[in-house]
PDB file of N, CA and C in Angstrom:
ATOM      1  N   UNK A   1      17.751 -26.814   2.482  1.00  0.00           N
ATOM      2  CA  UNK A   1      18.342 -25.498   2.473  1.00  0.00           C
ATOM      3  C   UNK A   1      17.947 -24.781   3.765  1.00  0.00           C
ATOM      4  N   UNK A   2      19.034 -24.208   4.601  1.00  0.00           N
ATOM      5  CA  UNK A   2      18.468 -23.317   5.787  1.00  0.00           C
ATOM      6  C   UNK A   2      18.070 -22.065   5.466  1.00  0.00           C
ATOM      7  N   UNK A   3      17.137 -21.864   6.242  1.00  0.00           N
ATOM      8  CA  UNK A   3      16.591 -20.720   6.070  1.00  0.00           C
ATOM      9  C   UNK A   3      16.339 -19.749   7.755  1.00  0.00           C
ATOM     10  N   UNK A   4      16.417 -18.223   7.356  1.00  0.00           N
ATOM     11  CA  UNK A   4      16.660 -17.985   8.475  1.00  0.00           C
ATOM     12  C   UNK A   4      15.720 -16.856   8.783  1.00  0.00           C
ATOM     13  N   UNK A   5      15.439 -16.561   9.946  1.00  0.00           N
ATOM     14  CA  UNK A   5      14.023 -15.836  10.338  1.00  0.00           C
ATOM     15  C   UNK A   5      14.931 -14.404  11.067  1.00  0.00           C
ATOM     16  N   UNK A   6      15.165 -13.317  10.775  1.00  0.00           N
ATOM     17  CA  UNK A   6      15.608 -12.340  11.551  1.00  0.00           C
ATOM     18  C   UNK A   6      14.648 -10.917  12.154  1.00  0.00           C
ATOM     19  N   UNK A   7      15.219 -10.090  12.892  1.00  0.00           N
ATOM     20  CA  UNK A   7      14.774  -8.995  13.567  1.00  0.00           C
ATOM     21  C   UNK A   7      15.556  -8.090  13.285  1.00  0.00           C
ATOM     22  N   UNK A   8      15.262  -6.948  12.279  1.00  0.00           N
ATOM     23  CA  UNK A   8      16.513  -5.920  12.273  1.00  0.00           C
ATOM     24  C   UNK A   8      16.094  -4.878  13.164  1.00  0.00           C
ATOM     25  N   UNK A   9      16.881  -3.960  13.481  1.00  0.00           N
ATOM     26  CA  UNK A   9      16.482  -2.518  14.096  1.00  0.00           C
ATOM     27  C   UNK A   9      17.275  -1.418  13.587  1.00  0.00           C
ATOM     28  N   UNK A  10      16.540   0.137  13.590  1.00  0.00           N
ATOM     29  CA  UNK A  10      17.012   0.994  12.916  1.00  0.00           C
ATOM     30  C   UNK A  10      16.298   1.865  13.825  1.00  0.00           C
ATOM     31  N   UNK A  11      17.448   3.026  14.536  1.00  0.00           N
ATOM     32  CA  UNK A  11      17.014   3.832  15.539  1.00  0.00           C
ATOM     33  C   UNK A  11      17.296   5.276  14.972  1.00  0.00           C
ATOM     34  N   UNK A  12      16.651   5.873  13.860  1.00  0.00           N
ATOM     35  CA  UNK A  12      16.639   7.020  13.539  1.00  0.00           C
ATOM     36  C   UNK A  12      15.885   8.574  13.532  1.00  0.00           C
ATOM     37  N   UNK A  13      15.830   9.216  12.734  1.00  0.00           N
ATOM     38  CA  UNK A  13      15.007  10.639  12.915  1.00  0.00           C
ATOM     39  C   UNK A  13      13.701  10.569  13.008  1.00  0.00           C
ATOM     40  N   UNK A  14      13.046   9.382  12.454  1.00  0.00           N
ATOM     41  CA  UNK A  14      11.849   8.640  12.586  1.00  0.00           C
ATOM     42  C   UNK A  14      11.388   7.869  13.065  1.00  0.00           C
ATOM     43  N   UNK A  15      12.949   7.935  14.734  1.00  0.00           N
ATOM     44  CA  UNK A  15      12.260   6.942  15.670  1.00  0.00           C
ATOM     45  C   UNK A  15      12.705   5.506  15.295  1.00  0.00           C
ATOM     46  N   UNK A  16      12.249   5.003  16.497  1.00  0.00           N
ATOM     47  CA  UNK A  16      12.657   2.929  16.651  1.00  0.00           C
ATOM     48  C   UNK A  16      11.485   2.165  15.789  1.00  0.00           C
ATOM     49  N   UNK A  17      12.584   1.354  14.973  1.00  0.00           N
ATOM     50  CA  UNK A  17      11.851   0.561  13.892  1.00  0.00           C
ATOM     51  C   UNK A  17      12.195  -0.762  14.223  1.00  0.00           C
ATOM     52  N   UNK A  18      11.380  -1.486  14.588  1.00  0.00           N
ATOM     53  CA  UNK A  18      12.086  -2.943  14.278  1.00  0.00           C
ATOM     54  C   UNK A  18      11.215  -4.164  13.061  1.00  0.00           C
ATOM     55  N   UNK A  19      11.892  -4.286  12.356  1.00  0.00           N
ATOM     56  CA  UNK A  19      11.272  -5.178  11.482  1.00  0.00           C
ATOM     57  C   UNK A  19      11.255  -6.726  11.294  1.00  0.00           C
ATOM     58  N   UNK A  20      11.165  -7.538  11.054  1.00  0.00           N
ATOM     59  CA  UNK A  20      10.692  -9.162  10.791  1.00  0.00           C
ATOM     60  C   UNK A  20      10.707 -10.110   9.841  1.00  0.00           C
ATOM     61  N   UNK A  21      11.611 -10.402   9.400  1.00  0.00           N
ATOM     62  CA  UNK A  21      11.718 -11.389   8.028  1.00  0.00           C
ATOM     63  C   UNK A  21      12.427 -12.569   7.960  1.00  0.00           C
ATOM     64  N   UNK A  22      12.087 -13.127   6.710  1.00  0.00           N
ATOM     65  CA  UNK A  22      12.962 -14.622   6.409  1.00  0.00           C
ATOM     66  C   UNK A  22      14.202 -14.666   5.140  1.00  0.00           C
ATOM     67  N   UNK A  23      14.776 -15.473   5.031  1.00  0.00           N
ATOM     68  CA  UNK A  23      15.253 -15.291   4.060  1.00  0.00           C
ATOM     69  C   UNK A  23      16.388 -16.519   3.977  1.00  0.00           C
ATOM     70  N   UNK A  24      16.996 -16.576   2.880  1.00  0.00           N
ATOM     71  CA  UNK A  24      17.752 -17.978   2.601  1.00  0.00           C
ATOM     72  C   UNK A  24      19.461 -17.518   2.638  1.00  0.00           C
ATOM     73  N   UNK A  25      19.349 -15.840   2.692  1.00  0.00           N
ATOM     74  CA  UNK A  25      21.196 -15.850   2.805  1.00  0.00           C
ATOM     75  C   UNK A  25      20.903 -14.147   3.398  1.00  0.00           C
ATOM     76  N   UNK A  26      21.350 -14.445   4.544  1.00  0.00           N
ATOM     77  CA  UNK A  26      21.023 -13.407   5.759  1.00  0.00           C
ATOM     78  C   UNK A  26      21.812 -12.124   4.968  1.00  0.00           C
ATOM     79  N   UNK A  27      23.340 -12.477   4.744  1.00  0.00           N
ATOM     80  CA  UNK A  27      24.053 -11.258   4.265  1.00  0.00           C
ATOM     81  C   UNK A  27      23.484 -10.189   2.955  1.00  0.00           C
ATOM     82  N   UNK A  28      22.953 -11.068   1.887  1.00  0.00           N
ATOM     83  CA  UNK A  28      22.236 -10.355   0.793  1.00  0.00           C
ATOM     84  C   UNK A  28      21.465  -9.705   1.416  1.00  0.00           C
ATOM     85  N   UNK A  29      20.853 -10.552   2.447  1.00  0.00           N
ATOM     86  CA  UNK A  29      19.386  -9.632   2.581  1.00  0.00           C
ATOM     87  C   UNK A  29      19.161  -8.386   3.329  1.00  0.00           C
ATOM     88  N   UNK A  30      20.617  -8.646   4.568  1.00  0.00           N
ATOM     89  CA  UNK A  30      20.667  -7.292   5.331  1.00  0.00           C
ATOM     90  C   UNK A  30      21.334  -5.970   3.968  1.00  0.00           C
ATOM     91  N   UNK A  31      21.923  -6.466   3.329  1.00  0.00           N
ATOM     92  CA  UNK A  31      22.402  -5.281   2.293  1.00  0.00           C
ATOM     93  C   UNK A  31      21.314  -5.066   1.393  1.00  0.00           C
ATOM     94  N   UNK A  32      20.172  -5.940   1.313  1.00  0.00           N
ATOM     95  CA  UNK A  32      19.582  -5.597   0.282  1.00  0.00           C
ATOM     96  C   UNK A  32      18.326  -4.171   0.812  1.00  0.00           C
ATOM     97  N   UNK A  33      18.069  -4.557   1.811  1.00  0.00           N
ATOM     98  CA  UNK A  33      17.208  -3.544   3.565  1.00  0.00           C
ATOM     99  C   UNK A  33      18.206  -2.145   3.050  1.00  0.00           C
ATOM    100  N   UNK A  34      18.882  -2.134   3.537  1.00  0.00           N
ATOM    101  CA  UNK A  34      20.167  -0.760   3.471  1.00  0.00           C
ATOM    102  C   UNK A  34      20.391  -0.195   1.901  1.00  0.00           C
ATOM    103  N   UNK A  35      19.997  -1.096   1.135  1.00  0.00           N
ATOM    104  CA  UNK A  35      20.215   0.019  -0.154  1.00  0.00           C
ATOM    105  C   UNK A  35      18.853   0.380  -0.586  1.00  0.00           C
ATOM    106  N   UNK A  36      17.700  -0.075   0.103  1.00  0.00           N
ATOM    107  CA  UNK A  36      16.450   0.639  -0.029  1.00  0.00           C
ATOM    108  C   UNK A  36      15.852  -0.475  -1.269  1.00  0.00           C
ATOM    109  N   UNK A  37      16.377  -1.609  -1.335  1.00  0.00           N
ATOM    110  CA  UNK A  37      15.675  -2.927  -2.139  1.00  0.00           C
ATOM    111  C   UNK A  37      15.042  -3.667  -1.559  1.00  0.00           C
ATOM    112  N   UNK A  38      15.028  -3.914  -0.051  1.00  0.00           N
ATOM    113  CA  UNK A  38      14.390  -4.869   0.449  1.00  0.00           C
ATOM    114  C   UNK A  38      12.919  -4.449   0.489  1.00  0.00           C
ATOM    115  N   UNK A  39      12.476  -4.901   1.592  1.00  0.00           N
ATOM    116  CA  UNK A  39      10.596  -4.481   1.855  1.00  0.00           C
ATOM    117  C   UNK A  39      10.117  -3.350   1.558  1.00  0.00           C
ATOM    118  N   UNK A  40       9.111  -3.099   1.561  1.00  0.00           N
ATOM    119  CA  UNK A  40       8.538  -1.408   1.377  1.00  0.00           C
ATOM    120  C   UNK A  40       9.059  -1.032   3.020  1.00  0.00           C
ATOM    121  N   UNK A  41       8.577  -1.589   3.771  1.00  0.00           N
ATOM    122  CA  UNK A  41       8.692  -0.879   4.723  1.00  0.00           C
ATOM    123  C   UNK A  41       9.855  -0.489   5.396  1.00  0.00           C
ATOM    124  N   UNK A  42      11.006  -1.070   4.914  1.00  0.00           N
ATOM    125  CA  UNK A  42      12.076  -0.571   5.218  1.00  0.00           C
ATOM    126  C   UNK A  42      12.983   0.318   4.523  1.00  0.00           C
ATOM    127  N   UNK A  43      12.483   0.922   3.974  1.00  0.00           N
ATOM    128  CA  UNK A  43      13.284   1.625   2.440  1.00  0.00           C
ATOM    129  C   UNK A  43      13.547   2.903   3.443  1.00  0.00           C
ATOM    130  N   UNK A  44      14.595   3.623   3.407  1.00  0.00           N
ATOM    131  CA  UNK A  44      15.330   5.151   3.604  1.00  0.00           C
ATOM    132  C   UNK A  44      15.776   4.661   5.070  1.00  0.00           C
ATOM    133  N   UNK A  45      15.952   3.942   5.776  1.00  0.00           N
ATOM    134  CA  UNK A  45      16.671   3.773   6.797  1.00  0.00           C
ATOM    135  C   UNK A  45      17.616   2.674   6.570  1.00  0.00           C
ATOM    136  N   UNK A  46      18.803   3.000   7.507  1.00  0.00           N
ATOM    137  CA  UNK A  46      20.002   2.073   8.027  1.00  0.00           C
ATOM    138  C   UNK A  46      19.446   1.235   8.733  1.00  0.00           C
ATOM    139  N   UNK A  47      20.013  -0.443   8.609  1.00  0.00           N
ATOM    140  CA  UNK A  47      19.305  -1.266   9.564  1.00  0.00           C
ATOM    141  C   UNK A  47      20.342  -1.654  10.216  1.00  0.00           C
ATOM    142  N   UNK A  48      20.120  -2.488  11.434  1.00  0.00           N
ATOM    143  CA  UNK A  48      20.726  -3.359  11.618  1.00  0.00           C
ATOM    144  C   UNK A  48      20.206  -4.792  11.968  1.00  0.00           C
ATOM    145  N   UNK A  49      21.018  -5.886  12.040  1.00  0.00           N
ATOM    146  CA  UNK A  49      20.800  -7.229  12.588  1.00  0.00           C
ATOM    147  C   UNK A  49      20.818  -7.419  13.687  1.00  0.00           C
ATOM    148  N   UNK A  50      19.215  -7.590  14.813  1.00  0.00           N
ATOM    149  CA  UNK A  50      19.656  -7.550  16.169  1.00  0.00           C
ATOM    150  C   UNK A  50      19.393  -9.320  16.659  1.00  0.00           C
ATOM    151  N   UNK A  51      19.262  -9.911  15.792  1.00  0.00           N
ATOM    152  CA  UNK A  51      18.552 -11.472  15.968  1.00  0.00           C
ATOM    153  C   UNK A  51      18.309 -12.021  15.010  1.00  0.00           C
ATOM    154  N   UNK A  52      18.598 -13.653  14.994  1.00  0.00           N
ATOM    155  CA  UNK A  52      18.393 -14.451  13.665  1.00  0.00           C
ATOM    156  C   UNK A  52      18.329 -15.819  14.239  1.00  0.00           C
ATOM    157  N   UNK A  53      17.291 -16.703  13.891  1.00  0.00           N
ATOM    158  CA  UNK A  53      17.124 -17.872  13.999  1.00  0.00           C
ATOM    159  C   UNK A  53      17.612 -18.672  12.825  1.00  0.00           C
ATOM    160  N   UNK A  54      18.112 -19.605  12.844  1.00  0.00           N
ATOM    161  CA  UNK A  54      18.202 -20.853  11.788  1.00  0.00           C
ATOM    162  C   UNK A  54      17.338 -21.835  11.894  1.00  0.00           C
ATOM    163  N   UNK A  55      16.515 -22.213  10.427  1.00  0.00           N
ATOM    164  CA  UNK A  55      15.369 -23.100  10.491  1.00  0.00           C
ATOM    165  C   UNK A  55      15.929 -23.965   9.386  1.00  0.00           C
ATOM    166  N   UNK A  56      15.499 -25.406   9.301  1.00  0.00           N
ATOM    167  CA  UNK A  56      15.902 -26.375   8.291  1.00  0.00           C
ATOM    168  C   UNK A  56      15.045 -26.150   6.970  1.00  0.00           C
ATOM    169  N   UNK A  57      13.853 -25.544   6.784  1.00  0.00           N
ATOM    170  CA  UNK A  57      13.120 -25.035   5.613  1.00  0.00           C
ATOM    171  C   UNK A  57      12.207 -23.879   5.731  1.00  0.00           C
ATOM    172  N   UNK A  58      11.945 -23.598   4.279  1.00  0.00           N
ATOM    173  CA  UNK A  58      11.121 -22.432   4.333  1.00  0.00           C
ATOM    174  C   UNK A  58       9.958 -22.105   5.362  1.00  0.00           C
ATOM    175  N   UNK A  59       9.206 -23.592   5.212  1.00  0.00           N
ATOM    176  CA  UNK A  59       8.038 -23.615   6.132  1.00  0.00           C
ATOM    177  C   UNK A  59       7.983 -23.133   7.103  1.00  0.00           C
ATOM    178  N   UNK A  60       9.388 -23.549   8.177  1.00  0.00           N
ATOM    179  CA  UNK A  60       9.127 -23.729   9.481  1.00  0.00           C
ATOM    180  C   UNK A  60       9.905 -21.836   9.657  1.00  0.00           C
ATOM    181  N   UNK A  61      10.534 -21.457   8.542  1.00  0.00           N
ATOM    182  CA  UNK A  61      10.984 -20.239   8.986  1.00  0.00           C
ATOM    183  C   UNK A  61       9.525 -19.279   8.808  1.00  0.00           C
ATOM    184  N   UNK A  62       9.428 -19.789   7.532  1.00  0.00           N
ATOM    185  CA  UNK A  62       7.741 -18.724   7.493  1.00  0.00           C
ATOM    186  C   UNK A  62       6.805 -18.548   8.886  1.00  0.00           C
ATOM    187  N   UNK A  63       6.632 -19.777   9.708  1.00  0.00           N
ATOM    188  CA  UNK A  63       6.077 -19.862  10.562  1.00  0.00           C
ATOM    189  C   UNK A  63       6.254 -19.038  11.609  1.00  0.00           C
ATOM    190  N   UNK A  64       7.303 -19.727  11.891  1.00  0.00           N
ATOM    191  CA  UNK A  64       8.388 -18.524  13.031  1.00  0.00           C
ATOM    192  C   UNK A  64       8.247 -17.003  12.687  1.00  0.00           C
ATOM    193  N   UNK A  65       8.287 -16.496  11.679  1.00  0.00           N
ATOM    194  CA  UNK A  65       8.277 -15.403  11.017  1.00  0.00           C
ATOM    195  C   UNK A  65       7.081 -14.692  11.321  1.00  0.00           C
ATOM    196  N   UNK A  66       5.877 -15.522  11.099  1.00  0.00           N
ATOM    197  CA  UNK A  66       4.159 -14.941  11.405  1.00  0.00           C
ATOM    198  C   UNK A  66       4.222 -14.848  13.282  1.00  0.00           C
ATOM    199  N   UNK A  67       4.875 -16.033  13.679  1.00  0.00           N
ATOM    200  CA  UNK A  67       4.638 -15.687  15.240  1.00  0.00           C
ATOM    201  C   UNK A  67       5.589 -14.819  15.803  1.00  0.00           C
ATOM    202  N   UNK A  68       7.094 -14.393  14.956  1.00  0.00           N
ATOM    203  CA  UNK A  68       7.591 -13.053  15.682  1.00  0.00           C
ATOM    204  C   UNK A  68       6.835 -11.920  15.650  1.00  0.00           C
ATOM    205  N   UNK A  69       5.889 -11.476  14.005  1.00  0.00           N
ATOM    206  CA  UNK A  69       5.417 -10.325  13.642  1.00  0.00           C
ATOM    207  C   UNK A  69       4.278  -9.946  14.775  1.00  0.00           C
ATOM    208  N   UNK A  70       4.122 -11.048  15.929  1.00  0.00           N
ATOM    209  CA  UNK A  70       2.771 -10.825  16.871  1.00  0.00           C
ATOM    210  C   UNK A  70       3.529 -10.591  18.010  1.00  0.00           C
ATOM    211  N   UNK A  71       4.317 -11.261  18.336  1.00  0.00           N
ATOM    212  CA  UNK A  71       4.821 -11.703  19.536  1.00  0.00           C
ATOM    213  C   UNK A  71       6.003  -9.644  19.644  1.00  0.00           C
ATOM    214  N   UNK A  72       4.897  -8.872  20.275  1.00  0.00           N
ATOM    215  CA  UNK A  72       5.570  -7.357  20.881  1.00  0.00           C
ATOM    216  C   UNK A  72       6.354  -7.229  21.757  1.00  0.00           C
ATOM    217  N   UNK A  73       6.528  -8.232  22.537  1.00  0.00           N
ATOM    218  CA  UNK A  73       6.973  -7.908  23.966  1.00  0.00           C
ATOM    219  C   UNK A  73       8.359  -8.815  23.716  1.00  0.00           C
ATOM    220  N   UNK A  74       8.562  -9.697  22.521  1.00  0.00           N
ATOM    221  CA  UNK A  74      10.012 -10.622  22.321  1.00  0.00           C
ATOM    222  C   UNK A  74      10.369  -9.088  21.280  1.00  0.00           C
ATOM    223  N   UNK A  75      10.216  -8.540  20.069  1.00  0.00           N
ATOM    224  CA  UNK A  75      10.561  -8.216  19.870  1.00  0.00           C
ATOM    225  C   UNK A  75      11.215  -7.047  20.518  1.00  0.00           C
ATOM    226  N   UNK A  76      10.214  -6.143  21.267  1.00  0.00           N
ATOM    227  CA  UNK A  76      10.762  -5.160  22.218  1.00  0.00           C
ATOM    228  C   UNK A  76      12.154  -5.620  22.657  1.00  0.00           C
ATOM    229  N   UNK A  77      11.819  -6.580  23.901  1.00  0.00           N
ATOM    230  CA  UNK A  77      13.242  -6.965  24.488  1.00  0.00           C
ATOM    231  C   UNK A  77      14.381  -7.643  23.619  1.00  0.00           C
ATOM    232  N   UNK A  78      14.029  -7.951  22.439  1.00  0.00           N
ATOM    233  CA  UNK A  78      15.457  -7.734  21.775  1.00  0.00           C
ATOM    234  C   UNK A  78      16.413  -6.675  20.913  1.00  0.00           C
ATOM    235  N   UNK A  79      15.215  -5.717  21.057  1.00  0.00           N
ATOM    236  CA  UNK A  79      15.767  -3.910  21.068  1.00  0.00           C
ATOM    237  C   UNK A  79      16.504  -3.531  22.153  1.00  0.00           C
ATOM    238  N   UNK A  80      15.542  -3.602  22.958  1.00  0.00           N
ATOM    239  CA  UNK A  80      16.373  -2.978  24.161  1.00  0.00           C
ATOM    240  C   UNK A  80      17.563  -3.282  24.454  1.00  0.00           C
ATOM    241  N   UNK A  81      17.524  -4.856  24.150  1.00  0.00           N
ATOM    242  CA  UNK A  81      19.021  -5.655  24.651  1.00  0.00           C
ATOM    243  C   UNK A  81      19.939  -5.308  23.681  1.00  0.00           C
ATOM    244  N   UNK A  82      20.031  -4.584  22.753  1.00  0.00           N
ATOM    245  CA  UNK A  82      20.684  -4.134  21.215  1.00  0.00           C
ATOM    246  C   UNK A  82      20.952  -2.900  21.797  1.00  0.00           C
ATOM    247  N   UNK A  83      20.013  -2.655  22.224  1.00  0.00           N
ATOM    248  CA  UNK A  83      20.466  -0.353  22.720  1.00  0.00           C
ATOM    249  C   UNK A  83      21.467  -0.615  23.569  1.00  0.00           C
ATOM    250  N   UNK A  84      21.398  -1.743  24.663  1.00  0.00           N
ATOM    251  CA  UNK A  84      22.431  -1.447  26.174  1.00  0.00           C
ATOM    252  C   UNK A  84      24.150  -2.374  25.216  1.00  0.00           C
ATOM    253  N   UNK A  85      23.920  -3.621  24.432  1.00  0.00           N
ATOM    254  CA  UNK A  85      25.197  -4.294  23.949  1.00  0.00           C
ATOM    255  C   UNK A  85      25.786  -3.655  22.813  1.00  0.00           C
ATOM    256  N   UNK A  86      24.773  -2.828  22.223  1.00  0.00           N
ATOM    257  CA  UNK A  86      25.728  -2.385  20.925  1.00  0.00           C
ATOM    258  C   UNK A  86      25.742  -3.104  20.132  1.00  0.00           C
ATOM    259  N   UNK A  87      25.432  -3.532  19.060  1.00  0.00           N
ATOM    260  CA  UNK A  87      25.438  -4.186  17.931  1.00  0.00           C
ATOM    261  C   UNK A  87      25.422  -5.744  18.603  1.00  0.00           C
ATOM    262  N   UNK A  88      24.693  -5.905  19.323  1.00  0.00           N
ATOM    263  CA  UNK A  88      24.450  -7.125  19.258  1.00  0.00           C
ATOM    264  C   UNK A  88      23.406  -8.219  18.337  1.00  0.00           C
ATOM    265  N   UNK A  89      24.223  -9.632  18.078  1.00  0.00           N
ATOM    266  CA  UNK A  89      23.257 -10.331  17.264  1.00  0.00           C
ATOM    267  C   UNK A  89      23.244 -11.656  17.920  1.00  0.00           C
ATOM    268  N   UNK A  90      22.228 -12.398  18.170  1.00  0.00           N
ATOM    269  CA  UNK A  90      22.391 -13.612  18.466  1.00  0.00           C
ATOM    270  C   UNK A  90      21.767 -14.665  17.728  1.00  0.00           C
ATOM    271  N   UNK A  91      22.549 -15.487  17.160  1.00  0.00           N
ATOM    272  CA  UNK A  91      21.524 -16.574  15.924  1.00  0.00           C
ATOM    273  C   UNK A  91      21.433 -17.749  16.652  1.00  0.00           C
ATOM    274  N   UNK A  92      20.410 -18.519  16.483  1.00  0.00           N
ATOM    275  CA  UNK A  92      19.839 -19.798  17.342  1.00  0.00           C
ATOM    276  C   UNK A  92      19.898 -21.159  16.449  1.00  0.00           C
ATOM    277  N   UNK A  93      20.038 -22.193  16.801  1.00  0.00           N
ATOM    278  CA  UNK A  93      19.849 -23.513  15.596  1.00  0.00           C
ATOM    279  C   UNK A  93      18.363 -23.909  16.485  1.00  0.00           C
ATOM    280  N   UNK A  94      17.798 -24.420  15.777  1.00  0.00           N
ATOM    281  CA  UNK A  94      16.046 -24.758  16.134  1.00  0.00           C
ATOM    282  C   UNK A  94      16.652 -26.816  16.978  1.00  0.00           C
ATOM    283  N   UNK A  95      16.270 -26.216  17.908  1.00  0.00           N
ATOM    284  CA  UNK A  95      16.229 -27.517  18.761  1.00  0.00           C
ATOM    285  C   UNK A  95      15.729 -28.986  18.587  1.00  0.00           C
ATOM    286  N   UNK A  96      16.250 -29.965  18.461  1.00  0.00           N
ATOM    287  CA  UNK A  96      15.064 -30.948  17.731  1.00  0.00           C
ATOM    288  C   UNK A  96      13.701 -31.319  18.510  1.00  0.00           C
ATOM    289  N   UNK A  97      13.109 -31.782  17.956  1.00  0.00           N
ATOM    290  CA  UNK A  97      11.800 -31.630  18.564  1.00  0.00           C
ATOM    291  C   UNK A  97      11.461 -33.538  19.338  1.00  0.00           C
TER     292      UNK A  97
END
């Protein structure tokens, strides 16, 4: 089952948010963020999808997932690159190794 590692962003009255997660069906999950069901930490803001990886299992998305939540300076620049394109999203297939 694929599983997929994303970056949402939400630029509101409370300021630039970007958040970090996994999940097995991207569309539930961005609607689930926006009706205030998803994480705690995302509850009362609009999100959006600024990035999404595709991983072949949970594992390797979990993984990915712990090294986006560190990695400041990837997430930054895929804000920024979202503020200048406008709703941009770019999803990746994981390269074989």
């Amino acid at each position: 089952m694929s599983c997929f590692v994303y970056i949402l962003g939400s630029d509101g009255k409370g300021g630039r948010c970007i958040y970090v997660g996994w999940t097995t069906d991207m569309d539930r999950r961005l609607d689930e963020h926006n009706a205030g069901t998803g994480a705690r930490s995302t509850k009362g803001r609009q999100w959006s999808l600024l990035y999404a990886e595709c991983h072949p299992n949970r594992g390797e998305a979990m993984s990915r997932e712990w090294y986006l939540k560190r990695d400041r300076p990837f997430r930054q620049e895929v804000f920024n690159h979202f503020e200048m394109e406008s709703h941009w999203v770019h999803i990746t297939q994981p390269q074989p190794s």
